[in-house]
Protein backbone atom coordinates (compact mmCIF):
# COMPACT_ATOMS: atom_id res chain seq x y z
CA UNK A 1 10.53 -0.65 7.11
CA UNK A 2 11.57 0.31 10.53
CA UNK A 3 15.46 -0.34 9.56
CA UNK A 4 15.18 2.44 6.49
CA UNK A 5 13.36 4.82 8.31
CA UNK A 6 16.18 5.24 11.11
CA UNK A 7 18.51 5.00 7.94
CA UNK A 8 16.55 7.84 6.38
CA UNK A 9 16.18 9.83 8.94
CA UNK A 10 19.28 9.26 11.17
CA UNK A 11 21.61 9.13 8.50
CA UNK A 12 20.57 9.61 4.82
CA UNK A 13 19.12 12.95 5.99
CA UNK A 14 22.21 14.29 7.08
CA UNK A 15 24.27 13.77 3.87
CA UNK A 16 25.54 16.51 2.03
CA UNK A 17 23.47 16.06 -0.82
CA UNK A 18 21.02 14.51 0.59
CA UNK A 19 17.97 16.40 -1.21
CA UNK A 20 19.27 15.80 -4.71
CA UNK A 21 19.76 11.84 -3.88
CA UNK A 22 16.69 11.05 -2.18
CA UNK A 23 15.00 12.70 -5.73
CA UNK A 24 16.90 10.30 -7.69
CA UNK A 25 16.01 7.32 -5.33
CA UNK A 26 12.40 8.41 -5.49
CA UNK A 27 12.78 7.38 -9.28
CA UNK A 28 14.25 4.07 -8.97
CA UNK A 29 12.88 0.66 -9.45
CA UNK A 30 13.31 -1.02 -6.41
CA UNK A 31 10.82 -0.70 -3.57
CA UNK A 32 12.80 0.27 -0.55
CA UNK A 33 15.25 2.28 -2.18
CA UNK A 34 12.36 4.59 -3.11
CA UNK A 35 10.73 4.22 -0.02
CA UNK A 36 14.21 5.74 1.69
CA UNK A 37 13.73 8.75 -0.72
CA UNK A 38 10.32 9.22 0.04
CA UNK A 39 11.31 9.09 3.71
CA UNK A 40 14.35 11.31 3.55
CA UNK A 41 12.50 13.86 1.58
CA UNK A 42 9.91 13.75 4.42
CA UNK A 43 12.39 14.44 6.98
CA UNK A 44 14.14 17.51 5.18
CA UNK A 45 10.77 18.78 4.53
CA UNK A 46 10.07 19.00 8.16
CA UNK A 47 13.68 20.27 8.70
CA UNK A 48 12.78 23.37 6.50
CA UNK A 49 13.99 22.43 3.15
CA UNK A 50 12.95 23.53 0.19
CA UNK A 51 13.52 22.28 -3.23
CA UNK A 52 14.33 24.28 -6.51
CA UNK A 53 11.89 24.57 -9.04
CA UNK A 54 14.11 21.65 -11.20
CA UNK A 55 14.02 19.42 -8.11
CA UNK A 56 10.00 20.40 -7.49
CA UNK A 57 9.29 19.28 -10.80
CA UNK A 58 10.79 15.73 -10.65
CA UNK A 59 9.31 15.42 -7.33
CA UNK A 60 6.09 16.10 -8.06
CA UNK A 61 5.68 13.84 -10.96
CA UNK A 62 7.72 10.73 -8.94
CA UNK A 63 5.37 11.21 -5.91
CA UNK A 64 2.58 11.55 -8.48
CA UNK A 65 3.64 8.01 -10.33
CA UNK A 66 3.81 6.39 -6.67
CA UNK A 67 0.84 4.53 -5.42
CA UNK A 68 2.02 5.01 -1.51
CA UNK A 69 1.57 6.40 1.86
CA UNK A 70 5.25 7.55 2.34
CA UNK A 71 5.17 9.54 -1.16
CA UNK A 72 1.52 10.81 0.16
CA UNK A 73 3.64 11.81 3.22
CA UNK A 74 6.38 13.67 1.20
CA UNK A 75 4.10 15.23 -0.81
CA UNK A 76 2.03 16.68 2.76
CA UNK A 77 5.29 17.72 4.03
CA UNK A 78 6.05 19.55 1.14
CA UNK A 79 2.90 21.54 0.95
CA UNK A 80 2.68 22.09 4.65
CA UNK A 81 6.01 24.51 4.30
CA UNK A 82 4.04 26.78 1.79
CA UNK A 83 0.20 26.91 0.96
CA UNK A 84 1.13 27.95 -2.82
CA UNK A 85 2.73 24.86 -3.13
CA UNK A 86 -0.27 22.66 -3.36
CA UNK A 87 -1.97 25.30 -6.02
CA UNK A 88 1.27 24.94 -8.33
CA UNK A 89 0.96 20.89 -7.74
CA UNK A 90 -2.91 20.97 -9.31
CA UNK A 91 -2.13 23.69 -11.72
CA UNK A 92 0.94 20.64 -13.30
CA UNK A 93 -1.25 18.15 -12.59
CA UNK A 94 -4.62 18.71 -12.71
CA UNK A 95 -5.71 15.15 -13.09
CA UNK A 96 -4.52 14.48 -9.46
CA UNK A 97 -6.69 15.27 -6.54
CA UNK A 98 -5.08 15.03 -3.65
């Protein structure tokens, strides 16, 4: 995975709409093309970006339907920007511990 993270991070992250595409790769079926949405969300989250509540919702429930350690990482990065985040997360999902 070394290739997609510099492609996630060096490049994918830098796109213009790179928030709304890494969602929708987060939801397709092939392996690495979620794993580069994962990633890329990752790297805007530590950037400072925030999603709307539209985009927080499909996140959520695509990093919630992923077994993995890079949605696991999205989903840290995400709370770490705001500590109400992860209280919102349990109250939509309260089946899912983190």
């Amino acid at each position: 995975h070394e290739n997609a993270d510099h492609l996630a991070h060096q490049i994918l992250s830098k796109l213009p709409d790179a928030t709304e595409k890494a969602i929708e790769w987060t939801l397709e079926e092939s392996e690495i093309t979620r794993y580069c949405g994962f990633q890329t969300l990752s790297h805007l989250f530590r950037q400072g970006k925030t999603l709307t509540a539209e985009q927080e919702e499909t996140f959520f429930a695509s990093a919630t339907n992923e077994a993995s350690t890079t949605a696991v990482r999205a989903l840290t990065c995400y709370f770490d920007q705001d500590d109400n985040r992860l209280r919102r997360y349990k109250d939509r999902f309260p089946g899912q511990e983190q």
